[in-house]
C-alpha atoms as a PDB file:
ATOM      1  CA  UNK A   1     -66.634 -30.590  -9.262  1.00  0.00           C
ATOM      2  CA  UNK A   2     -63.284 -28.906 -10.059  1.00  0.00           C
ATOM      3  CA  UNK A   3     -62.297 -25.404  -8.752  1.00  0.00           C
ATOM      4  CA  UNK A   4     -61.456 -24.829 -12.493  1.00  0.00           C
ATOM      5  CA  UNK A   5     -64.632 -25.228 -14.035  1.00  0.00           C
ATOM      6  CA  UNK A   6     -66.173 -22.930 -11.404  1.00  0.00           C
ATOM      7  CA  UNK A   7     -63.791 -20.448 -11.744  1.00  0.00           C
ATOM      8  CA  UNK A   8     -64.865 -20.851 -15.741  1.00  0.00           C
ATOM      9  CA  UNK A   9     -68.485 -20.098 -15.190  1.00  0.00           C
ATOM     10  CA  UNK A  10     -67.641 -17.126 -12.763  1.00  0.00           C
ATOM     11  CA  UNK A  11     -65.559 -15.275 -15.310  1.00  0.00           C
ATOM     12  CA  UNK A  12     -68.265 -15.999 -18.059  1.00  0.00           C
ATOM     13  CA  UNK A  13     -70.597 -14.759 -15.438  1.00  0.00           C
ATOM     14  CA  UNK A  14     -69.017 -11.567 -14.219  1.00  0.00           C
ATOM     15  CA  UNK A  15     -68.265 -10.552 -18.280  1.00  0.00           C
ATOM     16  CA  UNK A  16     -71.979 -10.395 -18.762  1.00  0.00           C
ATOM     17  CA  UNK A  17     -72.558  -8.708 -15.330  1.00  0.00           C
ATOM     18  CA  UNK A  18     -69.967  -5.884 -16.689  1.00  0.00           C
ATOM     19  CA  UNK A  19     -72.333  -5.254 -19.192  1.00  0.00           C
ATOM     20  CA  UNK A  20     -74.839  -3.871 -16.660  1.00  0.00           C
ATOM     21  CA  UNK A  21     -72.939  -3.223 -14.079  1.00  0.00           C
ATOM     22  CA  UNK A  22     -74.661   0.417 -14.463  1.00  0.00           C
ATOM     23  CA  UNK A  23     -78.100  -0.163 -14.657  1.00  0.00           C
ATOM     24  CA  UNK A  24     -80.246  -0.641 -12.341  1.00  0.00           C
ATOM     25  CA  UNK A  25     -80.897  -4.338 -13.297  1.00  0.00           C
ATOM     26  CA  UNK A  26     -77.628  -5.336 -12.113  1.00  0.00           C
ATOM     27  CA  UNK A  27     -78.365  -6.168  -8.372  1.00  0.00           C
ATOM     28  CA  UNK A  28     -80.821  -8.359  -9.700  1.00  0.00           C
ATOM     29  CA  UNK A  29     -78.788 -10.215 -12.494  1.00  0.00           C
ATOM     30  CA  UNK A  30     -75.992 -10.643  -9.287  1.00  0.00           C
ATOM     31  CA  UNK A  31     -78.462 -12.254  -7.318  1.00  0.00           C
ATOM     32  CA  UNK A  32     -79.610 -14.728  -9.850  1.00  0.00           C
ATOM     33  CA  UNK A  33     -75.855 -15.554 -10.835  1.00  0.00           C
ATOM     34  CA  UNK A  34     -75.851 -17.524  -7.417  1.00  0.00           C
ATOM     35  CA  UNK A  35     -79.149 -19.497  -8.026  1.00  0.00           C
ATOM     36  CA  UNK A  36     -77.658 -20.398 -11.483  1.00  0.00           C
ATOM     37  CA  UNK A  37     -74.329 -20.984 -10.584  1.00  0.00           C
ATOM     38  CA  UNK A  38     -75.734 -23.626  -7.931  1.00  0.00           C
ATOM     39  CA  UNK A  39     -77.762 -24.891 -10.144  1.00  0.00           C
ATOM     40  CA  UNK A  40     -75.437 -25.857 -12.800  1.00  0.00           C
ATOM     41  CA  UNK A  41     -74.150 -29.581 -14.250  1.00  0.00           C
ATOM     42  CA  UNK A  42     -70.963 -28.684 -14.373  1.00  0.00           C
ATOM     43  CA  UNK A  43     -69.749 -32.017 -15.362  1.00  0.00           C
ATOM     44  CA  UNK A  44     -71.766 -32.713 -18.471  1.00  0.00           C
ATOM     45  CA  UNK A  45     -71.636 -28.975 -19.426  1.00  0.00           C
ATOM     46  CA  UNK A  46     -67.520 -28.837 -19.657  1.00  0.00           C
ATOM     47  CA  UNK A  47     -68.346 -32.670 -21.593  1.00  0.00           C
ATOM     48  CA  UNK A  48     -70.292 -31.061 -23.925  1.00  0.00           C
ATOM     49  CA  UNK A  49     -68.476 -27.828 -24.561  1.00  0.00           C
ATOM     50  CA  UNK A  50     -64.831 -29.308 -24.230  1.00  0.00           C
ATOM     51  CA  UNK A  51     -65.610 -32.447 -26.718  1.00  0.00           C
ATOM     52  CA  UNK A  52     -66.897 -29.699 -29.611  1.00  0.00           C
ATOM     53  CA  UNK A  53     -64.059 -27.325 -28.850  1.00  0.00           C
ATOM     54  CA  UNK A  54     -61.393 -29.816 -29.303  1.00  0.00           C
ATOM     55  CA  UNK A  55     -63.189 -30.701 -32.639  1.00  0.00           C
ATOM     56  CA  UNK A  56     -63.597 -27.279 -33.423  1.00  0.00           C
ATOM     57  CA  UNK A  57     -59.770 -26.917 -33.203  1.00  0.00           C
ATOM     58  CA  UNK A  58     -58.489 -29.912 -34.772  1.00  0.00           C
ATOM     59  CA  UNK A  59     -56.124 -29.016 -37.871  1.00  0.00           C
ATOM     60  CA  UNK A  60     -54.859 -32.273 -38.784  1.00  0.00           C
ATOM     61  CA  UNK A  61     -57.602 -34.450 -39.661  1.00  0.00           C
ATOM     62  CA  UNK A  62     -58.353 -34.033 -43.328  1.00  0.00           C
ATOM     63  CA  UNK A  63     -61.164 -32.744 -45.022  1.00  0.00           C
ATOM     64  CA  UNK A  64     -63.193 -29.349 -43.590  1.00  0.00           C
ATOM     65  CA  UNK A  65     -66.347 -30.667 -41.923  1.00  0.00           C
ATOM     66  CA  UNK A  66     -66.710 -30.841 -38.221  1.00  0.00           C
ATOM     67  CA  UNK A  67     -69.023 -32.013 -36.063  1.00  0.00           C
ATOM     68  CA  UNK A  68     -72.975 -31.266 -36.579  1.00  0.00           C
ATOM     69  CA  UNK A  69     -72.333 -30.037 -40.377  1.00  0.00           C
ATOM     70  CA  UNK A  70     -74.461 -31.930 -43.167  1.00  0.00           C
ATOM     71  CA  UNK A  71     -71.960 -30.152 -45.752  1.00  0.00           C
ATOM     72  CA  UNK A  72     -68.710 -28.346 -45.620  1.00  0.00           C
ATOM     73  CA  UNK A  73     -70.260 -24.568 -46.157  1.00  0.00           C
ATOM     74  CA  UNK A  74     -69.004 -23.702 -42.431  1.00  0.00           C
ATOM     75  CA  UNK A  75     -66.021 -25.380 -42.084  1.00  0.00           C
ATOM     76  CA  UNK A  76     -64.505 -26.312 -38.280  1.00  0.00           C
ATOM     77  CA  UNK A  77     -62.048 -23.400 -36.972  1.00  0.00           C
ATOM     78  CA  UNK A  78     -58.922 -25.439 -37.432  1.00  0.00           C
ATOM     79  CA  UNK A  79     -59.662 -26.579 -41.483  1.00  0.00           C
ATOM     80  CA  UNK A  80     -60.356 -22.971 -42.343  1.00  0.00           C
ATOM     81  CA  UNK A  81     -57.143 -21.810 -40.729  1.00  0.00           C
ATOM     82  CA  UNK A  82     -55.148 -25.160 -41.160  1.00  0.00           C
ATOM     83  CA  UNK A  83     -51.862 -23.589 -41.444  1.00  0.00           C
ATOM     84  CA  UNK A  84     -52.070 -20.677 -39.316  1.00  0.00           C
ATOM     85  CA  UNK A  85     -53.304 -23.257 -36.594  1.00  0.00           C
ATOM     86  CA  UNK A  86     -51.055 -25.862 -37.145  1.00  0.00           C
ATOM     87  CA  UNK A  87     -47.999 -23.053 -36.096  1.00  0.00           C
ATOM     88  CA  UNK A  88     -49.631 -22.633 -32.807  1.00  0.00           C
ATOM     89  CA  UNK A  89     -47.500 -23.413 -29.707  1.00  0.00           C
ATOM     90  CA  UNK A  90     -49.301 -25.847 -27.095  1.00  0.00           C
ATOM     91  CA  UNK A  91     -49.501 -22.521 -24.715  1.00  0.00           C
ATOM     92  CA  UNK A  92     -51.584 -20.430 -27.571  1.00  0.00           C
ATOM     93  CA  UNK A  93     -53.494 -23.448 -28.637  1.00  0.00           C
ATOM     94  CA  UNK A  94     -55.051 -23.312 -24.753  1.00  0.00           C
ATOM     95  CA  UNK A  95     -55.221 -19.967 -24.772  1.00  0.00           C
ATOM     96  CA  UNK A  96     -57.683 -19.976 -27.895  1.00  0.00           C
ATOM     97  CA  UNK A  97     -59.663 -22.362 -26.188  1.00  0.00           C
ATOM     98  CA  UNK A  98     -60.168 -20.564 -23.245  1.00  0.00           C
ATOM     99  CA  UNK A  99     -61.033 -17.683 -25.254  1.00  0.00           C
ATOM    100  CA  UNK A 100     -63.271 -19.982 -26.883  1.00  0.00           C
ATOM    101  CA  UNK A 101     -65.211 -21.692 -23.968  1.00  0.00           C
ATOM    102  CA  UNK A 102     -65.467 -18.431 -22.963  1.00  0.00           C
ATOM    103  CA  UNK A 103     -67.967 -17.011 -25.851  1.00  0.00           C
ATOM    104  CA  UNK A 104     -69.869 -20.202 -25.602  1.00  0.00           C
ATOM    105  CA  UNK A 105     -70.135 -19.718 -21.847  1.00  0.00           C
ATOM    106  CA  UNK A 106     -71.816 -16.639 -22.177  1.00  0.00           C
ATOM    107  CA  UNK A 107     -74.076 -17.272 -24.758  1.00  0.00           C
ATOM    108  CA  UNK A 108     -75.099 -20.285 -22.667  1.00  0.00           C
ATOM    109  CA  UNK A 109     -75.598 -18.074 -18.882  1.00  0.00           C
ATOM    110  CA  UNK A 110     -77.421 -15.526 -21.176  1.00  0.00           C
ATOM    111  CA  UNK A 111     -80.506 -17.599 -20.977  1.00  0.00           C
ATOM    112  CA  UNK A 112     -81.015 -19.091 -17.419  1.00  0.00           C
ATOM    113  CA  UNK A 113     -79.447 -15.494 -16.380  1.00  0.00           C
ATOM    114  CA  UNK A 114     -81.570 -13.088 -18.418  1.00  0.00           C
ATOM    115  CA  UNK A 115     -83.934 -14.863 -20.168  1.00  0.00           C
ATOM    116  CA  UNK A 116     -85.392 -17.689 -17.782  1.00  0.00           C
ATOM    117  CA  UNK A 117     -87.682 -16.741 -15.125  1.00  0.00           C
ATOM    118  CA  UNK A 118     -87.805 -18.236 -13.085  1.00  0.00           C
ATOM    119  CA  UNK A 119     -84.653 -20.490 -13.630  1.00  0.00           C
ATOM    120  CA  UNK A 120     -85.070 -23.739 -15.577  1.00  0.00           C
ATOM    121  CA  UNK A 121     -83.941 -26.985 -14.067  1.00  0.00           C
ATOM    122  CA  UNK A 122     -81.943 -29.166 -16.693  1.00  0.00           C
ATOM    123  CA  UNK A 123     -83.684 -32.722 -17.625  1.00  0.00           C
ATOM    124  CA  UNK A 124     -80.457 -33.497 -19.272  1.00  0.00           C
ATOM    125  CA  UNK A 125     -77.974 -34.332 -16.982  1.00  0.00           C
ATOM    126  CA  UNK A 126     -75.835 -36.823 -18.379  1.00  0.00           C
ATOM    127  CA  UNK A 127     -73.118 -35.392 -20.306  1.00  0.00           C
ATOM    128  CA  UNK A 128     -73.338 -37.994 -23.421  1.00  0.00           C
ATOM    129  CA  UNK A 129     -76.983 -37.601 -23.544  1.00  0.00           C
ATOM    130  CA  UNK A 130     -77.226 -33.956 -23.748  1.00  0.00           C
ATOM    131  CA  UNK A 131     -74.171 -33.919 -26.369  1.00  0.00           C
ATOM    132  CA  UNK A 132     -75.920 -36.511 -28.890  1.00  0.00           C
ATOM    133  CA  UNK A 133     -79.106 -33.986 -28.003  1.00  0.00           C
ATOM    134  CA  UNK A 134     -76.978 -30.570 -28.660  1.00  0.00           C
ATOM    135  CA  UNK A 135     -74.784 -31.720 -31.434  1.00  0.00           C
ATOM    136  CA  UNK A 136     -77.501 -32.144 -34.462  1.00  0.00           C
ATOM    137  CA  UNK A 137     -78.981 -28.927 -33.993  1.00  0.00           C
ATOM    138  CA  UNK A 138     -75.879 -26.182 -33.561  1.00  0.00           C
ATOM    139  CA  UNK A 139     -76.183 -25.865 -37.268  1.00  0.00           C
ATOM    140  CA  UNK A 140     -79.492 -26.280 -38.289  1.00  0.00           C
ATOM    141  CA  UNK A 141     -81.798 -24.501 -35.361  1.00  0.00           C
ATOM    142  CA  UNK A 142     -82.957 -21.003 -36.392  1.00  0.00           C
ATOM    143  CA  UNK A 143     -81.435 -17.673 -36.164  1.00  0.00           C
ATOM    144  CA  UNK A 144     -82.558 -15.692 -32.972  1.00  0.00           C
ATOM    145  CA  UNK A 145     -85.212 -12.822 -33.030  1.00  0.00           C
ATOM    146  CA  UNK A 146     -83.595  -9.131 -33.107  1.00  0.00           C
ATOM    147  CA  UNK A 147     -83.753  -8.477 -30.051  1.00  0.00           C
ATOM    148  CA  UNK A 148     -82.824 -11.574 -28.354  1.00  0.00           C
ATOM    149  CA  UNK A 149     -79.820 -11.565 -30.913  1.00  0.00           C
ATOM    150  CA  UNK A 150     -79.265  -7.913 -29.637  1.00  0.00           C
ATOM    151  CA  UNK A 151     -78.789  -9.315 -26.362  1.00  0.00           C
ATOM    152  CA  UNK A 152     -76.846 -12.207 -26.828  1.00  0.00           C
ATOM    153  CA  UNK A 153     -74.312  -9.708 -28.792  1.00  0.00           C
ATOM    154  CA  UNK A 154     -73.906  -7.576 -26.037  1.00  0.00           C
ATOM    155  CA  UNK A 155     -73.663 -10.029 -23.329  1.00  0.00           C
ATOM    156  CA  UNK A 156     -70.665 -11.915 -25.421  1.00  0.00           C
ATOM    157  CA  UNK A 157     -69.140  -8.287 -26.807  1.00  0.00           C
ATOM    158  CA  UNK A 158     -65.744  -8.520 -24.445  1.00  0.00           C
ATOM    159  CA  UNK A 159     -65.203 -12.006 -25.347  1.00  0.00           C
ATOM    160  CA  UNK A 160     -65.690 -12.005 -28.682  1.00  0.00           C
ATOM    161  CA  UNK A 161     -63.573  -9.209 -29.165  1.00  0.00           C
ATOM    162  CA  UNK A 162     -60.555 -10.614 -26.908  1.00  0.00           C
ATOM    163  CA  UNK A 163     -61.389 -14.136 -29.207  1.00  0.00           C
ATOM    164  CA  UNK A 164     -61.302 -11.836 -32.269  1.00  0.00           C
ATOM    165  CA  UNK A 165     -57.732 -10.079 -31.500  1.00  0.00           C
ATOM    166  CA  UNK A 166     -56.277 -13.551 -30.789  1.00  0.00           C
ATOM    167  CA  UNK A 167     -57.240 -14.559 -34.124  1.00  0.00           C
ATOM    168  CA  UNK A 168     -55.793 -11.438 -35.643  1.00  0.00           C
ATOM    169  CA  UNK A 169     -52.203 -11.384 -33.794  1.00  0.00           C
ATOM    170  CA  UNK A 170     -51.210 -15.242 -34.859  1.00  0.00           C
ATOM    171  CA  UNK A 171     -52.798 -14.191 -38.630  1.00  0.00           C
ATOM    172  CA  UNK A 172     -55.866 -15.618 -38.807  1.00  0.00           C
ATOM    173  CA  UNK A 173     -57.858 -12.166 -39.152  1.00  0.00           C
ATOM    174  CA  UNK A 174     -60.609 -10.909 -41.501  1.00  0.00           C
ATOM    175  CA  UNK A 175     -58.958 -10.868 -44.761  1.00  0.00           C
ATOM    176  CA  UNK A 176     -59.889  -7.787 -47.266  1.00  0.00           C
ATOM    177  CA  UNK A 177     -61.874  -5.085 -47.176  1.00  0.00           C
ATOM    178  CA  UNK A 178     -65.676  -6.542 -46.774  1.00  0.00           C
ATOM    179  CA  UNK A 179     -66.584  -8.798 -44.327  1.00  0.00           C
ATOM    180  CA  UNK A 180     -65.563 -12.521 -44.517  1.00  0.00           C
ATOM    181  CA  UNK A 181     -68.774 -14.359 -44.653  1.00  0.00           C
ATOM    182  CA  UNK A 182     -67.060 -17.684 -44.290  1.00  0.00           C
ATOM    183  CA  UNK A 183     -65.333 -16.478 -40.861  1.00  0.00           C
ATOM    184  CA  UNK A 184     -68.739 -14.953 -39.958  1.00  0.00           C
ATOM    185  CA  UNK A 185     -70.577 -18.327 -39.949  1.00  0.00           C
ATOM    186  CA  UNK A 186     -67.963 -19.948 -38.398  1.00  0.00           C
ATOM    187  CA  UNK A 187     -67.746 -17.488 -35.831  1.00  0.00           C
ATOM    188  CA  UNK A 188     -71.493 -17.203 -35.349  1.00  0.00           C
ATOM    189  CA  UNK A 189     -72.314 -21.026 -34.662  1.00  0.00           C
ATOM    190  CA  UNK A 190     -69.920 -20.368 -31.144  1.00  0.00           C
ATOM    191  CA  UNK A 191     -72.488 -18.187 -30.031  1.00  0.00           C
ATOM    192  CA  UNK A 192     -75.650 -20.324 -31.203  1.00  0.00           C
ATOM    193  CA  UNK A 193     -74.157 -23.590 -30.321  1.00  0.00           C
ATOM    194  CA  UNK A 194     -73.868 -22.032 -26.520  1.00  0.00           C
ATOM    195  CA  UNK A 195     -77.525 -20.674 -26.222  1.00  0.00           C
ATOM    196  CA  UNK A 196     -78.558 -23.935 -28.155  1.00  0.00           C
ATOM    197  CA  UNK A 197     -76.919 -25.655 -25.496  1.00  0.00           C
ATOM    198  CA  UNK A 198     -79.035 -24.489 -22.591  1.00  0.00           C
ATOM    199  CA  UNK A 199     -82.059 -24.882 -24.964  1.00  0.00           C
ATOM    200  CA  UNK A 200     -81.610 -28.651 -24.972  1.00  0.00           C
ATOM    201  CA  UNK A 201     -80.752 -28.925 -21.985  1.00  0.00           C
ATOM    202  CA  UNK A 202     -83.647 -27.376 -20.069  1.00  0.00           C
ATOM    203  CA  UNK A 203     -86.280 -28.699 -23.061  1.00  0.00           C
ATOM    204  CA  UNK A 204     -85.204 -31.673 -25.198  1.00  0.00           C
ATOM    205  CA  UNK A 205     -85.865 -32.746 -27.564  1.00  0.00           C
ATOM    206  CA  UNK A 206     -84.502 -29.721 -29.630  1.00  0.00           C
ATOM    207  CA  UNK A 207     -86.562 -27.046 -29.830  1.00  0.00           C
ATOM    208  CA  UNK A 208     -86.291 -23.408 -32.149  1.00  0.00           C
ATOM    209  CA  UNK A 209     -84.404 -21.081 -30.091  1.00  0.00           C
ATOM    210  CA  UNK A 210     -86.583 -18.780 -28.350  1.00  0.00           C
END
């Protein structure tokens, strides 16, 4: 196991632990974060998450489907913004996928941290099992209940808005005055495809998110 990838889980972990750090429920949450940190297959998690990232990002193959879409209605990251990402320097390229891994970090420690209790153990431990598993279901599974959505949101709030500015500085913001509903599916399926993740991981087949 690398000293990056638990560095990457710790920063994922301590952005949701800012979001408590004053209530009362944070001693607890800071506790748990070691149980699930040791707990972790960090191996076939970074397989999982790196492999859909680096699809996610990809602006020169043709054509805007990416992985786990039966149609092209949300297109991958890197079709919808094909030029604007195809001007990217190698150094802001990584930087967008750190930003990246990081919202689908959190969404994923959301659930063994907040959510499971006790603390699941994985049955999916190999990293190409549990990405055939994953994959079908990031666009298909769902939408979360209000208040587990409510949750999630606030849990991934710092990352998604330093993921968010990135987007806006290199040109690749919200265009007009409503919302872009295009960019907000995109956008959302980060956040489902790292709670999903945890979901089949801890109960394959896949299941509805909970």
């Amino acid at each position: 196991m690398s000293e990056d990838k638990i560095k990457t889980v710790e920063f994922a972990i301590a952005g949701i632990l800012d979001v408590f750090e004053d209530s009362d429920y944070v001693r607890e949450l800071k506790s748990k974060s070691e149980e699930v940190k040791s707990s972790l297959n960090y191996d076939s998690l970074f397989y999982c998450i790196d492999k859909y990232i680096n699809s996610e990002l990809d602006s020169r193959t043709r054509g805007n489907r990416g992985i786990g879409r039966m149609t092209t209605w949300i297109p991958r990251l890197g079709a919808y913004y094909r030029k604007e990402m195809s001007r990217l320097s190698t150094k802001n390229l990584s930087e967008l996928y750190t930003l990246m891994q990081d919202v689908i970090f959190r969404a994923y420690l959301a659930r063994p941290l907040i959510v499971e209790n006790p603390i699941s153990m994985a049955k999916l431990s190999k990293g190409s099992e549990l990405y055939e598993a994953w994959i079908p279901g990031i666009y298909v599974v769902d939408p979360f209940g209000e208040k587990l959505l409510d949750m999630i949101d606030a849990c991934t709030s710092t990352a998604w808005e330093s993921f968010l500015n990135f987007l806006k500085k290199h040109g690749m913001s919200r265009p007009g005055t409503f919302p872009n509903e295009k960019m907000d599916e995109i956008l959302f399926r980060y956040v489902v495809a790292g709670y999903y993740l945890r979901v089949v991981e801890v109960n394959p087949p896949r299941t509805s998110i909970e």
